[in-house]
PDB file of N, CA and C in Angstrom:
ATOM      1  N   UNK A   1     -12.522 -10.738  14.333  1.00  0.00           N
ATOM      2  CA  UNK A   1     -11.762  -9.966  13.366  1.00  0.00           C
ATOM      3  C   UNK A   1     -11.002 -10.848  12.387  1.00  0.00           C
ATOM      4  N   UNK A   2     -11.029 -12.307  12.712  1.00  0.00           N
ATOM      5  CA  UNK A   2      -9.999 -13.338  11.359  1.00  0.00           C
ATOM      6  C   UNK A   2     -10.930 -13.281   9.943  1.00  0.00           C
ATOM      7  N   UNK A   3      -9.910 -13.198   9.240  1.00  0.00           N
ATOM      8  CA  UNK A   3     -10.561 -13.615   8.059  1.00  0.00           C
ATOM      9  C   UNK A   3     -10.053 -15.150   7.261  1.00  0.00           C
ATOM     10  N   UNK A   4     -10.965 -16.078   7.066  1.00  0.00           N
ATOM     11  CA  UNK A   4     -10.517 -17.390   6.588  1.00  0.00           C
ATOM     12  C   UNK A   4      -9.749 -17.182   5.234  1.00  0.00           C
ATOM     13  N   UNK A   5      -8.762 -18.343   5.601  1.00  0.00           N
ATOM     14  CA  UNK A   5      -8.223 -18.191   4.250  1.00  0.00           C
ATOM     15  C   UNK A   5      -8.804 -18.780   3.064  1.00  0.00           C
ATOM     16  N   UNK A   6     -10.465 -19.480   2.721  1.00  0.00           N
ATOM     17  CA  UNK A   6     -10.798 -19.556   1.309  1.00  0.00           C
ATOM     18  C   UNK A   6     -11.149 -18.103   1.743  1.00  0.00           C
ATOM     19  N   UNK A   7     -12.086 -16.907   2.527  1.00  0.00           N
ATOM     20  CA  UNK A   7     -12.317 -15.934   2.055  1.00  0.00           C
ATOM     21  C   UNK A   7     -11.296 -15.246   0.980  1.00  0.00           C
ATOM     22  N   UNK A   8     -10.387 -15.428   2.085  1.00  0.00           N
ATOM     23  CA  UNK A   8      -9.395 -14.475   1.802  1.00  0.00           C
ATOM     24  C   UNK A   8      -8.664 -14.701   0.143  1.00  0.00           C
ATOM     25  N   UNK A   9      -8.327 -15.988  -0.107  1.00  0.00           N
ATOM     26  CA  UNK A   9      -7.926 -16.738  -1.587  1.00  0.00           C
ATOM     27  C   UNK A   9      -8.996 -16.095  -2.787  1.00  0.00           C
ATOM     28  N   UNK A  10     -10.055 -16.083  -2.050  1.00  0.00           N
ATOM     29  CA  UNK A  10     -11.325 -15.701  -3.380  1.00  0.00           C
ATOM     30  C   UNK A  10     -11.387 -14.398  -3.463  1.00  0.00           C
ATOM     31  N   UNK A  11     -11.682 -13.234  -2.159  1.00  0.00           N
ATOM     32  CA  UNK A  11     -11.581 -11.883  -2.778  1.00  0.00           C
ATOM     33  C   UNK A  11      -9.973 -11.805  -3.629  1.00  0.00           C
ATOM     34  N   UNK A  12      -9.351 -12.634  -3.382  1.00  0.00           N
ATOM     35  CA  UNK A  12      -7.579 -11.243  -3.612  1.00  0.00           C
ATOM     36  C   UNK A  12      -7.805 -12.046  -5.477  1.00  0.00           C
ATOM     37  N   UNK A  13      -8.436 -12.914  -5.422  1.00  0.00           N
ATOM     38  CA  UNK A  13      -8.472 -13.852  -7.186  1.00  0.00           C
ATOM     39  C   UNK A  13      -9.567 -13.003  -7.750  1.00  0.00           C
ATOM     40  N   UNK A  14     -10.183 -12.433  -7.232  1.00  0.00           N
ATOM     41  CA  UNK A  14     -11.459 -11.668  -7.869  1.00  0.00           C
ATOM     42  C   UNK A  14     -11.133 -10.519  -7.946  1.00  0.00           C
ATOM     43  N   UNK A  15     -10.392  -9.545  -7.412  1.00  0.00           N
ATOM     44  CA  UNK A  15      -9.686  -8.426  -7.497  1.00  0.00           C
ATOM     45  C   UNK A  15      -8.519  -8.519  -8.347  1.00  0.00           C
ATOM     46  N   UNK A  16      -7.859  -9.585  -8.295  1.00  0.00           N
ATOM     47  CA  UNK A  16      -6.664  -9.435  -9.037  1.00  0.00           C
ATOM     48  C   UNK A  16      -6.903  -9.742 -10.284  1.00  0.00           C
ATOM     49  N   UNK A  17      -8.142  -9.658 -11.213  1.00  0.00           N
ATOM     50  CA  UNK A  17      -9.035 -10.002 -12.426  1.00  0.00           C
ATOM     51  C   UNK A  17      -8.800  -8.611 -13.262  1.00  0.00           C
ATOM     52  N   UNK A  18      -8.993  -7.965 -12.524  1.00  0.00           N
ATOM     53  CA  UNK A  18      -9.208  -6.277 -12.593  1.00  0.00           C
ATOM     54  C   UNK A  18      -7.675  -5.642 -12.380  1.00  0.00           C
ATOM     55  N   UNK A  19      -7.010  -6.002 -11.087  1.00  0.00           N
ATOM     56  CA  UNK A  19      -5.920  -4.920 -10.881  1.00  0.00           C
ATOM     57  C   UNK A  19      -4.939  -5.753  -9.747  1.00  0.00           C
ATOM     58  N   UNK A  20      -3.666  -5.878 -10.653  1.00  0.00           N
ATOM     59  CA  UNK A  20      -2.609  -6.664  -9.207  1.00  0.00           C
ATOM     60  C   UNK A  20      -3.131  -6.205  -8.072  1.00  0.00           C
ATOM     61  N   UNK A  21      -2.856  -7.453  -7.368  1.00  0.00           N
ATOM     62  CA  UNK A  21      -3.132  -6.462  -5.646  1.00  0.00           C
ATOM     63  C   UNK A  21      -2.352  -7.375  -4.847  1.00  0.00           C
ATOM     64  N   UNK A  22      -1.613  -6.990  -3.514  1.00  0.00           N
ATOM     65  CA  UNK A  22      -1.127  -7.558  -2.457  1.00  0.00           C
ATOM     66  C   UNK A  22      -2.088  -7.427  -1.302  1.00  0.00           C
ATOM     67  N   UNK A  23      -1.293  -8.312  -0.131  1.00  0.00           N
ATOM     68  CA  UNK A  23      -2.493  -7.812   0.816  1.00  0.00           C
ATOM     69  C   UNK A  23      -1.198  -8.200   2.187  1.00  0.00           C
ATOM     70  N   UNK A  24      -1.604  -7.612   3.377  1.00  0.00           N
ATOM     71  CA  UNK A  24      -0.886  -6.890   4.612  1.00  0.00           C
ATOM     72  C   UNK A  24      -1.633  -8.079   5.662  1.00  0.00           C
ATOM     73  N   UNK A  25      -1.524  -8.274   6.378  1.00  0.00           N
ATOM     74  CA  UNK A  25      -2.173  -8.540   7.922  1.00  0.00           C
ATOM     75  C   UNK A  25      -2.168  -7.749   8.354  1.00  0.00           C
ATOM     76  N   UNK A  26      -3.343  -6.976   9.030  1.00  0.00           N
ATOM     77  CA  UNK A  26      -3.480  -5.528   9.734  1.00  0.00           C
ATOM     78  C   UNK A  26      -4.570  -6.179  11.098  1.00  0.00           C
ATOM     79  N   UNK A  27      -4.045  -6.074  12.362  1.00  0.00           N
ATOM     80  CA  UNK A  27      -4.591  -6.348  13.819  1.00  0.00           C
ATOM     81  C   UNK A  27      -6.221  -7.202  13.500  1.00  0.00           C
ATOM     82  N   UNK A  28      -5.217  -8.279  12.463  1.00  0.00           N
ATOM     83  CA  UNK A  28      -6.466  -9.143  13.064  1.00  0.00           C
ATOM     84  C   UNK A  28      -7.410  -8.847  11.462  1.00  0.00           C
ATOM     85  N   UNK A  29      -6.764  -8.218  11.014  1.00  0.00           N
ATOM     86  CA  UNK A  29      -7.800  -8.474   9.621  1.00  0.00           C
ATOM     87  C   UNK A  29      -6.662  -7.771   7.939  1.00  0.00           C
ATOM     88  N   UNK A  30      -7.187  -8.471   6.900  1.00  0.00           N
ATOM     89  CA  UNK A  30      -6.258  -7.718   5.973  1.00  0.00           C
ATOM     90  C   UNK A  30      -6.567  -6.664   5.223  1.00  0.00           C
ATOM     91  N   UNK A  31      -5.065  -6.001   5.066  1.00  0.00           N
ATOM     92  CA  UNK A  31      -5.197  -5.019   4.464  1.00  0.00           C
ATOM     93  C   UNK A  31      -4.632  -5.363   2.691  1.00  0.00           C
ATOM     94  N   UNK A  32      -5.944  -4.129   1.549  1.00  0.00           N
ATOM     95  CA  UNK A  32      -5.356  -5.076   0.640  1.00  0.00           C
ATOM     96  C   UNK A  32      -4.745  -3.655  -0.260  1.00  0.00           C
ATOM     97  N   UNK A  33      -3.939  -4.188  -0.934  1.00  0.00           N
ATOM     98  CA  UNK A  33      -3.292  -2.848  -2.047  1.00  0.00           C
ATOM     99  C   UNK A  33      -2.965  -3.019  -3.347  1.00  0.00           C
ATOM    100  N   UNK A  34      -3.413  -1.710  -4.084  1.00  0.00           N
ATOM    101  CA  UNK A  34      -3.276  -2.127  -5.806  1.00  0.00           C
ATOM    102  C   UNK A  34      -2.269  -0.775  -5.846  1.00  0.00           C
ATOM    103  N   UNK A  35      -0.975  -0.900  -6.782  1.00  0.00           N
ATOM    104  CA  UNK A  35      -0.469   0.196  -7.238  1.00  0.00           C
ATOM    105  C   UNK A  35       0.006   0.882  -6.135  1.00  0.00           C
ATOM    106  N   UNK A  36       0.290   0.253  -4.884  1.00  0.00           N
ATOM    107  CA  UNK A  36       0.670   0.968  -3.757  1.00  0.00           C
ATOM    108  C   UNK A  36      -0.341   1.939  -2.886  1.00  0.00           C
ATOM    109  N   UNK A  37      -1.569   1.386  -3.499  1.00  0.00           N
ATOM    110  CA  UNK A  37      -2.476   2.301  -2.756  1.00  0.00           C
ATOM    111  C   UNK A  37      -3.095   1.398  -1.657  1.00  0.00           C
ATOM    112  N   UNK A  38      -3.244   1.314  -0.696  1.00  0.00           N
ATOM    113  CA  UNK A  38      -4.151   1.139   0.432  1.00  0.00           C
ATOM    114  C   UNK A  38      -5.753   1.414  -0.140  1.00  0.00           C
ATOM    115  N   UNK A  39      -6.595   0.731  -0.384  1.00  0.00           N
ATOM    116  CA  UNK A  39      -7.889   0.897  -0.583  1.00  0.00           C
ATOM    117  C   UNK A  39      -8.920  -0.578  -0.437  1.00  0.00           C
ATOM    118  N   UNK A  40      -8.870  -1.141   0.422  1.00  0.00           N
ATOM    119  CA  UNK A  40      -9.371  -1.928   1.326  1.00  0.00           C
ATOM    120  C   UNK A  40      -8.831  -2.795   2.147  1.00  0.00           C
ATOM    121  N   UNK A  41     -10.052  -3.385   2.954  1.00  0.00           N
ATOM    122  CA  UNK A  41      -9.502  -4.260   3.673  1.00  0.00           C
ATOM    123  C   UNK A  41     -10.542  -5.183   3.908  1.00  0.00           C
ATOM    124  N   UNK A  42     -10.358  -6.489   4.441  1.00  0.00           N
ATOM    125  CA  UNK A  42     -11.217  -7.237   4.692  1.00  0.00           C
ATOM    126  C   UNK A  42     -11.027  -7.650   6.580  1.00  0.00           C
ATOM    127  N   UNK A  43     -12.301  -7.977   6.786  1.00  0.00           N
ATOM    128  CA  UNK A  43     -12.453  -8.249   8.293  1.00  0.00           C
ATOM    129  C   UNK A  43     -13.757  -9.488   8.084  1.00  0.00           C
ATOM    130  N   UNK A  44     -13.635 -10.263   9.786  1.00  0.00           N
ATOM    131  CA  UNK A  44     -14.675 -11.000   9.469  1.00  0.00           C
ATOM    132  C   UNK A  44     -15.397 -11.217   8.208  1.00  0.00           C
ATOM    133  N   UNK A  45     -14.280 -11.518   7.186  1.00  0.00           N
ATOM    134  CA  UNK A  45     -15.293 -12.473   6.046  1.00  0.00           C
ATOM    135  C   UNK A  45     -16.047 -11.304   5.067  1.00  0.00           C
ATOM    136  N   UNK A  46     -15.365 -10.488   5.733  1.00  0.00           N
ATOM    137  CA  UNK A  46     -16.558  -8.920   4.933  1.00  0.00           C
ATOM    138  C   UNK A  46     -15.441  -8.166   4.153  1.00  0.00           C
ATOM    139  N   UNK A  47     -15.838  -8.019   2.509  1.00  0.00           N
ATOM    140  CA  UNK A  47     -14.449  -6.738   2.570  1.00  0.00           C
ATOM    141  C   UNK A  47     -15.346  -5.322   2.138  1.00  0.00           C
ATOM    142  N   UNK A  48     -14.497  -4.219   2.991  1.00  0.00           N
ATOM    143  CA  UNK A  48     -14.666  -2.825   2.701  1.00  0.00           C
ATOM    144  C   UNK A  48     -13.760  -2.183   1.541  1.00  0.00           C
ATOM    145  N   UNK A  49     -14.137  -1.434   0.752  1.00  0.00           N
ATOM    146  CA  UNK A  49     -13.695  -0.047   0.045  1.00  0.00           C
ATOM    147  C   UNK A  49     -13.711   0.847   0.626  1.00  0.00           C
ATOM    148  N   UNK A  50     -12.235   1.642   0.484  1.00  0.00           N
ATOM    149  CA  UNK A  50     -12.299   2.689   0.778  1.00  0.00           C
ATOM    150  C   UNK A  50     -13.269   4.038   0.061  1.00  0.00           C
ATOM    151  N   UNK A  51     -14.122   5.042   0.931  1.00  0.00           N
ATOM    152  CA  UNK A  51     -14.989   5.608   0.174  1.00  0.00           C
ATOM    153  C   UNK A  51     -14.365   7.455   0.707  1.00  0.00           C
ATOM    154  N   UNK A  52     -15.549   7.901  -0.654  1.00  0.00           N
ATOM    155  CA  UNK A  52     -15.116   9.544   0.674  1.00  0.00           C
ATOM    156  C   UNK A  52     -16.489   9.841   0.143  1.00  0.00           C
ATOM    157  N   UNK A  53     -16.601  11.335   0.635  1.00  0.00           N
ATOM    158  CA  UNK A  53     -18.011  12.081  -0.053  1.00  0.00           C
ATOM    159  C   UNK A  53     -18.703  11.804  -0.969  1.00  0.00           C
ATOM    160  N   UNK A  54     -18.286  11.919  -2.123  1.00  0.00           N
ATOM    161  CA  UNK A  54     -18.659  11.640  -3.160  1.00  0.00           C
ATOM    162  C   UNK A  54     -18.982  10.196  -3.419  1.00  0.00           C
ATOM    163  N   UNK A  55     -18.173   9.219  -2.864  1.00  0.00           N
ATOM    164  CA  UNK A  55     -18.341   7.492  -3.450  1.00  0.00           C
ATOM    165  C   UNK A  55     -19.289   6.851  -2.046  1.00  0.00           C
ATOM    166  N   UNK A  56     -19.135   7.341  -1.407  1.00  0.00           N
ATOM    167  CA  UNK A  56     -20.259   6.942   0.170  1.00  0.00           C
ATOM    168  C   UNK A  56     -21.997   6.662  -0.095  1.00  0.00           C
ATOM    169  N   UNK A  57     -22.278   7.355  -0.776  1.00  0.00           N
ATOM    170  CA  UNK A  57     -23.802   7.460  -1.224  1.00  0.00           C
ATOM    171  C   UNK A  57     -23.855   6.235  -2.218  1.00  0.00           C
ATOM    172  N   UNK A  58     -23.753   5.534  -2.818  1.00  0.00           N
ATOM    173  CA  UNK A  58     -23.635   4.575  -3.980  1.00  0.00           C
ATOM    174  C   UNK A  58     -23.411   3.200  -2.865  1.00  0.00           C
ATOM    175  N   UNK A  59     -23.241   3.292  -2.095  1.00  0.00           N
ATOM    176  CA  UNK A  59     -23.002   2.222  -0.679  1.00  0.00           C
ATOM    177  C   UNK A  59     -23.938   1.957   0.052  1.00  0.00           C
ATOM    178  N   UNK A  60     -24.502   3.573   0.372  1.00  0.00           N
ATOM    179  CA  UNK A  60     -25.274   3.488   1.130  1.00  0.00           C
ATOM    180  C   UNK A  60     -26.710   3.275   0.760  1.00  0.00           C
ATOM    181  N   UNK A  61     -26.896   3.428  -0.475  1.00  0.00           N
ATOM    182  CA  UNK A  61     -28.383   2.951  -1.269  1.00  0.00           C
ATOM    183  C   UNK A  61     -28.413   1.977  -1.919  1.00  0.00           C
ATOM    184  N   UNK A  62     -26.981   0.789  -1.278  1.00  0.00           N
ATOM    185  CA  UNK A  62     -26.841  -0.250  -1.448  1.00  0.00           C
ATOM    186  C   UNK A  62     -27.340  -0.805  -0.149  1.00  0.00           C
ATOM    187  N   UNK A  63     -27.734  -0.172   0.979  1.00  0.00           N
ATOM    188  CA  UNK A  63     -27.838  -0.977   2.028  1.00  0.00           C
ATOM    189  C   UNK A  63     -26.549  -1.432   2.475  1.00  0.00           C
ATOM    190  N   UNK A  64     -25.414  -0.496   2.235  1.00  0.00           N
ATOM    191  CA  UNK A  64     -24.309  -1.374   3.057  1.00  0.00           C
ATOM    192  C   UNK A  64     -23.603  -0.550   4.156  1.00  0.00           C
ATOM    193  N   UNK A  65     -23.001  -0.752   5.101  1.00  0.00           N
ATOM    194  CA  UNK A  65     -22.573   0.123   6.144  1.00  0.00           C
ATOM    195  C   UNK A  65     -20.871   0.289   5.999  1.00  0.00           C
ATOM    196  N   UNK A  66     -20.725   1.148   7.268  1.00  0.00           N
ATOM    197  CA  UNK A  66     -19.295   1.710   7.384  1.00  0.00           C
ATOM    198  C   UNK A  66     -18.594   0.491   8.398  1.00  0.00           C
ATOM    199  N   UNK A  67     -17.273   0.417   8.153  1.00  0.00           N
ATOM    200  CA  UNK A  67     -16.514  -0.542   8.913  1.00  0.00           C
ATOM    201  C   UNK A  67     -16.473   0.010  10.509  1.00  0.00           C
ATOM    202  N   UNK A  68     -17.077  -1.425  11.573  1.00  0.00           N
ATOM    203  CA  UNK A  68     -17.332  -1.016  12.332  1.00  0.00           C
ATOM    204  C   UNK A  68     -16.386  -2.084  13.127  1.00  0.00           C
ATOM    205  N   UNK A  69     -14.697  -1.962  13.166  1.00  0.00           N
ATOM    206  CA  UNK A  69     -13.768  -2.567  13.847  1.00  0.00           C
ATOM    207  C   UNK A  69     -14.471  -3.416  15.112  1.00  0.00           C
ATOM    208  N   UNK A  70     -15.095  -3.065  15.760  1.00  0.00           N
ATOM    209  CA  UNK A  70     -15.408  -3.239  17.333  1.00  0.00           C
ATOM    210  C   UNK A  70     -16.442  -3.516  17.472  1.00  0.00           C
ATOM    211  N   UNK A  71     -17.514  -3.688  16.089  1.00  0.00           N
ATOM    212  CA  UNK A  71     -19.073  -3.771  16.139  1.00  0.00           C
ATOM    213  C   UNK A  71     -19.707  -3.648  17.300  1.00  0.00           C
ATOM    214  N   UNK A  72     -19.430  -2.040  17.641  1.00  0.00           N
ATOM    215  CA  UNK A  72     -20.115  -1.118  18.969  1.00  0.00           C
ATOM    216  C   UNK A  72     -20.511   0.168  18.594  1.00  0.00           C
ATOM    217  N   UNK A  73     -20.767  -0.037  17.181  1.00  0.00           N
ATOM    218  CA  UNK A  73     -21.264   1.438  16.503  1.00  0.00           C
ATOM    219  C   UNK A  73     -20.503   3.109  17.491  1.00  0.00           C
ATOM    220  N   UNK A  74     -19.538   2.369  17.953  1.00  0.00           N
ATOM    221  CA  UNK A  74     -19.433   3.805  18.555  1.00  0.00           C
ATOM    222  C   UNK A  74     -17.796   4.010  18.183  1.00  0.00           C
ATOM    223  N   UNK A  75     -17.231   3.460  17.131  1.00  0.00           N
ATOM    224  CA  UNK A  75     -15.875   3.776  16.691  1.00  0.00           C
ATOM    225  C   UNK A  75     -15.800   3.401  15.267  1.00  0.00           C
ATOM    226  N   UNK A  76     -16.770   3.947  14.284  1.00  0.00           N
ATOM    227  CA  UNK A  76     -16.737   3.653  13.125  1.00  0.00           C
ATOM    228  C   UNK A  76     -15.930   4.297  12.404  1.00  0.00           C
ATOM    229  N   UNK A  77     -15.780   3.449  11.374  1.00  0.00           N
ATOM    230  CA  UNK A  77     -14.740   3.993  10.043  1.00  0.00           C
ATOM    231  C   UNK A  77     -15.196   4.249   9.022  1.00  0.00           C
ATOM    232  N   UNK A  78     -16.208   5.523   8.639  1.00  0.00           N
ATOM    233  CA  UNK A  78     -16.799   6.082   7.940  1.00  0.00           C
ATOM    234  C   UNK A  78     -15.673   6.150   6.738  1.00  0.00           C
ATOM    235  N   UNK A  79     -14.488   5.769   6.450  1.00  0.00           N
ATOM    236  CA  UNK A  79     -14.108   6.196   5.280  1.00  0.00           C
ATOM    237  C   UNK A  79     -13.689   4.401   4.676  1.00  0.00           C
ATOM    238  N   UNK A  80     -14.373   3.715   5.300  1.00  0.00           N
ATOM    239  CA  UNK A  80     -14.354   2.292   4.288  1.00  0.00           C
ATOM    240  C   UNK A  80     -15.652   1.803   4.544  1.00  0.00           C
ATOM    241  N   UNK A  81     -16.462   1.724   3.458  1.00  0.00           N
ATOM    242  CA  UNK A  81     -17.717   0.705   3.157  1.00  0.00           C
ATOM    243  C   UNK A  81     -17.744  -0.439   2.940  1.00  0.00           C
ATOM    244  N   UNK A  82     -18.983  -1.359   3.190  1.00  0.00           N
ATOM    245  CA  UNK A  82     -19.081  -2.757   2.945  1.00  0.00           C
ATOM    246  C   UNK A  82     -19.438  -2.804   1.131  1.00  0.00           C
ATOM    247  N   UNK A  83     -18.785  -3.615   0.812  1.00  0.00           N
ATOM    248  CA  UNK A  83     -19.080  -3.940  -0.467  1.00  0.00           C
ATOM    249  C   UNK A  83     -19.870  -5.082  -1.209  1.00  0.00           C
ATOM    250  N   UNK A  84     -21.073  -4.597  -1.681  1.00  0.00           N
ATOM    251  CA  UNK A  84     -22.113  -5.234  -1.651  1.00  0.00           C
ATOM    252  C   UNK A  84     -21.556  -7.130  -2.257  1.00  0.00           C
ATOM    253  N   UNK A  85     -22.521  -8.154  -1.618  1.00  0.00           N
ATOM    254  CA  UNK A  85     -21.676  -9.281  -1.894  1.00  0.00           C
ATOM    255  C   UNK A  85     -22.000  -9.739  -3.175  1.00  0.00           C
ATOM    256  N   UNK A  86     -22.817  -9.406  -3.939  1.00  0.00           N
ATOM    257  CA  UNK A  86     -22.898  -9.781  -5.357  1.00  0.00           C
ATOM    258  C   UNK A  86     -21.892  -8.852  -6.481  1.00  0.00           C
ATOM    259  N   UNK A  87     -21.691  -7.815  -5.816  1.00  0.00           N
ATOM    260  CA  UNK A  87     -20.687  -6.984  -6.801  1.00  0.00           C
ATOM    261  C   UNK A  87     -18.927  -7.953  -6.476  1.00  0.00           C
ATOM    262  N   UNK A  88     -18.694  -8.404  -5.854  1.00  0.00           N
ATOM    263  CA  UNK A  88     -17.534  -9.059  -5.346  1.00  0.00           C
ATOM    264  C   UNK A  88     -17.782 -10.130  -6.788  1.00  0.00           C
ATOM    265  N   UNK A  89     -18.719 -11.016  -7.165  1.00  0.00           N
ATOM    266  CA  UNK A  89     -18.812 -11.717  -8.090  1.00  0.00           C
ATOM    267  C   UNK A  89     -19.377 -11.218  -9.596  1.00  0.00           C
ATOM    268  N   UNK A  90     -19.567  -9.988  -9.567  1.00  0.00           N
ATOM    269  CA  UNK A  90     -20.086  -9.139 -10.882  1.00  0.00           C
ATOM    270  C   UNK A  90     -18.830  -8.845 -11.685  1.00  0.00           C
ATOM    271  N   UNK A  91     -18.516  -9.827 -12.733  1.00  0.00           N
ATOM    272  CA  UNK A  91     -17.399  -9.380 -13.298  1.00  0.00           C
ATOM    273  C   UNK A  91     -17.517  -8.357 -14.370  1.00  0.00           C
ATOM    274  N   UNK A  92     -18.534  -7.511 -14.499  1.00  0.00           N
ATOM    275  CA  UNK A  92     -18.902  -6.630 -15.483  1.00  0.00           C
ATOM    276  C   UNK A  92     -18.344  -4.990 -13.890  1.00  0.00           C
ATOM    277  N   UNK A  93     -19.058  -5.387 -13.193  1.00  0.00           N
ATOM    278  CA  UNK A  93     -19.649  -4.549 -12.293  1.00  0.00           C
ATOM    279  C   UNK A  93     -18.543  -4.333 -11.107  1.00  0.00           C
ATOM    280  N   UNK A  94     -17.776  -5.218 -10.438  1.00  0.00           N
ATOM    281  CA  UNK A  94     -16.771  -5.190  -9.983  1.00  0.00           C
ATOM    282  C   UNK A  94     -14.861  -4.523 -10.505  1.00  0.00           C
ATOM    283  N   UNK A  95     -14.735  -3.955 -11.572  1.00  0.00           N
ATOM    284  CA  UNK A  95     -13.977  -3.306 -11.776  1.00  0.00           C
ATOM    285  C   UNK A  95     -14.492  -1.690 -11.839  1.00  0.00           C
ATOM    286  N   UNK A  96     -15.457  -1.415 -11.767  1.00  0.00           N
ATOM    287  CA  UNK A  96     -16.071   0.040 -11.483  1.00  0.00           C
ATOM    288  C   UNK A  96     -15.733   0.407  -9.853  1.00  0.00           C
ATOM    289  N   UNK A  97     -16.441  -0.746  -9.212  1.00  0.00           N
ATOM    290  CA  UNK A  97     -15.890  -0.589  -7.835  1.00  0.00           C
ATOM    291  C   UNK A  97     -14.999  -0.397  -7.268  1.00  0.00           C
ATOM    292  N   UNK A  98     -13.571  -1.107  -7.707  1.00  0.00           N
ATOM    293  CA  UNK A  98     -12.415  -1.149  -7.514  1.00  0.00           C
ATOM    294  C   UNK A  98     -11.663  -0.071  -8.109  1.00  0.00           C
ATOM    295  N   UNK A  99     -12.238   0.297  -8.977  1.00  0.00           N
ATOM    296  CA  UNK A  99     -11.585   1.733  -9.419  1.00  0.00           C
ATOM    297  C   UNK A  99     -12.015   3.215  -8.891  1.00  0.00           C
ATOM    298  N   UNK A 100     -13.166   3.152  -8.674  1.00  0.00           N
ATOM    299  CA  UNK A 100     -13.851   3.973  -7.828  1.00  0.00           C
ATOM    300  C   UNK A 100     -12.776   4.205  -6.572  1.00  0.00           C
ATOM    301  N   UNK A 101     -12.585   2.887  -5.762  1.00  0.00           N
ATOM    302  CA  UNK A 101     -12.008   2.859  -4.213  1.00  0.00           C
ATOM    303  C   UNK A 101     -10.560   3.278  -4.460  1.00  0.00           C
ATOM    304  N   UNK A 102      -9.856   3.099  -5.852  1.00  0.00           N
ATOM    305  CA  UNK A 102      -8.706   3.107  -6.117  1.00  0.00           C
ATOM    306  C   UNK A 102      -8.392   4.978  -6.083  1.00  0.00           C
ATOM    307  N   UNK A 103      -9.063   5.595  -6.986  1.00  0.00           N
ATOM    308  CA  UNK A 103      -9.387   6.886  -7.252  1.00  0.00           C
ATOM    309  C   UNK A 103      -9.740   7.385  -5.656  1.00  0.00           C
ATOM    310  N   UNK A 104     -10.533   6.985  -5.094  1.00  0.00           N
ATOM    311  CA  UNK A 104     -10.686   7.753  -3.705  1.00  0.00           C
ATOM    312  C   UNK A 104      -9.288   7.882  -2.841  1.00  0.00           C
ATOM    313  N   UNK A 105      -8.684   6.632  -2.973  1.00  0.00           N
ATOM    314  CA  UNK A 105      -7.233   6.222  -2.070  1.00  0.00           C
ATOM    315  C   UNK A 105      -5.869   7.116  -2.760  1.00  0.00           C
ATOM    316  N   UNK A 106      -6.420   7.478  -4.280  1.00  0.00           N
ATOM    317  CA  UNK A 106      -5.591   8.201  -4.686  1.00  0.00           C
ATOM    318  C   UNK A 106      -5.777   9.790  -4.225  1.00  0.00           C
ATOM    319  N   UNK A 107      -6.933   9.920  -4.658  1.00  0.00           N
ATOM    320  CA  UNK A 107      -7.022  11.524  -3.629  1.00  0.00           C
ATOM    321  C   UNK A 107      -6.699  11.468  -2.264  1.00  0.00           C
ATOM    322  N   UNK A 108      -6.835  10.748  -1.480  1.00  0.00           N
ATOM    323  CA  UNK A 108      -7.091  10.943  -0.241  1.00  0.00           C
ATOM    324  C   UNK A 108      -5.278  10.127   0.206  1.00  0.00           C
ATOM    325  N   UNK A 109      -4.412  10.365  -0.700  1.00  0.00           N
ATOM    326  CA  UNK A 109      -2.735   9.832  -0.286  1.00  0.00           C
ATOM    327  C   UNK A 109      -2.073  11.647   0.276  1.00  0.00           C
ATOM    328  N   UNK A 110      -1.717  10.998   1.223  1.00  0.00           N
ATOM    329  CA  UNK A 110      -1.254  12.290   1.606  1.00  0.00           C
ATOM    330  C   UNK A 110       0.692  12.579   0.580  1.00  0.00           C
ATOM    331  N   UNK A 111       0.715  13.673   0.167  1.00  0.00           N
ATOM    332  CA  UNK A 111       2.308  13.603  -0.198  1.00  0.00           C
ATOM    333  C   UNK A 111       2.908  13.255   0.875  1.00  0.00           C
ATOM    334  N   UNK A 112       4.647  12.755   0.220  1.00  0.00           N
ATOM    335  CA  UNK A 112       5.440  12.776   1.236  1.00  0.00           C
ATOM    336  C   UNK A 112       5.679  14.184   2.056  1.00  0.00           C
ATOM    337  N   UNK A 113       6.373  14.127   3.246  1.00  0.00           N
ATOM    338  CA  UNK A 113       7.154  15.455   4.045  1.00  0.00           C
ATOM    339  C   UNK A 113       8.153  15.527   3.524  1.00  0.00           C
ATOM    340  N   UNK A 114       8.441  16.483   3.443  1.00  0.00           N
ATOM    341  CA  UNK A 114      10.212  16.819   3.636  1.00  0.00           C
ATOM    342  C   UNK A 114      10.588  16.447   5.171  1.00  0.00           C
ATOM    343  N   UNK A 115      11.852  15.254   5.165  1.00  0.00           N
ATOM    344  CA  UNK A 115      12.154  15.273   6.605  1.00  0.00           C
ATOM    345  C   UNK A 115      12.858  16.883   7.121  1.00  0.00           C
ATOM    346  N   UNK A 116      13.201  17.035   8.059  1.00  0.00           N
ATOM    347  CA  UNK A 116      13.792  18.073   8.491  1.00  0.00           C
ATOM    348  C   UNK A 116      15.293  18.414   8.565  1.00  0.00           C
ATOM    349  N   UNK A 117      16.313  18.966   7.993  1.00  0.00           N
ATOM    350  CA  UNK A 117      17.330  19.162   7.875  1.00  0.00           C
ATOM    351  C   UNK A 117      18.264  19.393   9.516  1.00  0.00           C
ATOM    352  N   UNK A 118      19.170  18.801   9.593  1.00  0.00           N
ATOM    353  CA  UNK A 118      19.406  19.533  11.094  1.00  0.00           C
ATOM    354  C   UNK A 118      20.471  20.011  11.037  1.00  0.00           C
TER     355      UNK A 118
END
């Protein structure tokens, strides 16, 4: 689950081309964020976008799969895809992506609650 730090130096410089981004340590792999949104993460050297219905198919006829934490196909994370490794260096082609994942993370933000008054 580590991710090296040249990986890690080169996606967040190739993303941050396109759109500030920070990034989290999340159990062993990072989490990265633009605009306060959560919409990927990287693991083993691999980074995912977050996807939903609509952005999943464009992944998957990429030949790329769903984040599979435990690589035991039996606890997948169907809502982040692998992102193909030539689009990571497509500087035409890589801000479509990132906006795409950005837009999904934006639908898919839950509002705040109202805490509860007592």
């Amino acid at each position: 689950m580590a991710v090296s730090a040249s990986y890690k130096a080169f996606v967040l410089e190739q993303l941050s081309a396109v759109e500030p981004v920070t990034s989290r340590v999340m159990f062993g792999g990072v989490g990265i964020y633009a605009g306060g949104l959560f919409f990927a993460l990287m693991d083993d050297d691999r980074l995912y976008f977050k996807v939903d219905d609509a952005s999943r198919p464009r992944y998957q006829a990429a030949g790329m799969g769903a984040f599979d934490p435990f690589k035991n196909g039996e606890q997948v994370m169907n809502g982040y895809y692998e992102l193909p490794g030539e689009a990571l260096e497509d500087e035409e082609g890589l801000p479509d992506w990132m906006r795409e994942a950005l837009a999904v993370a934006a639908r898919a933000k839950k509002p705040a609650k109202d805490k509860a008054k007592p």
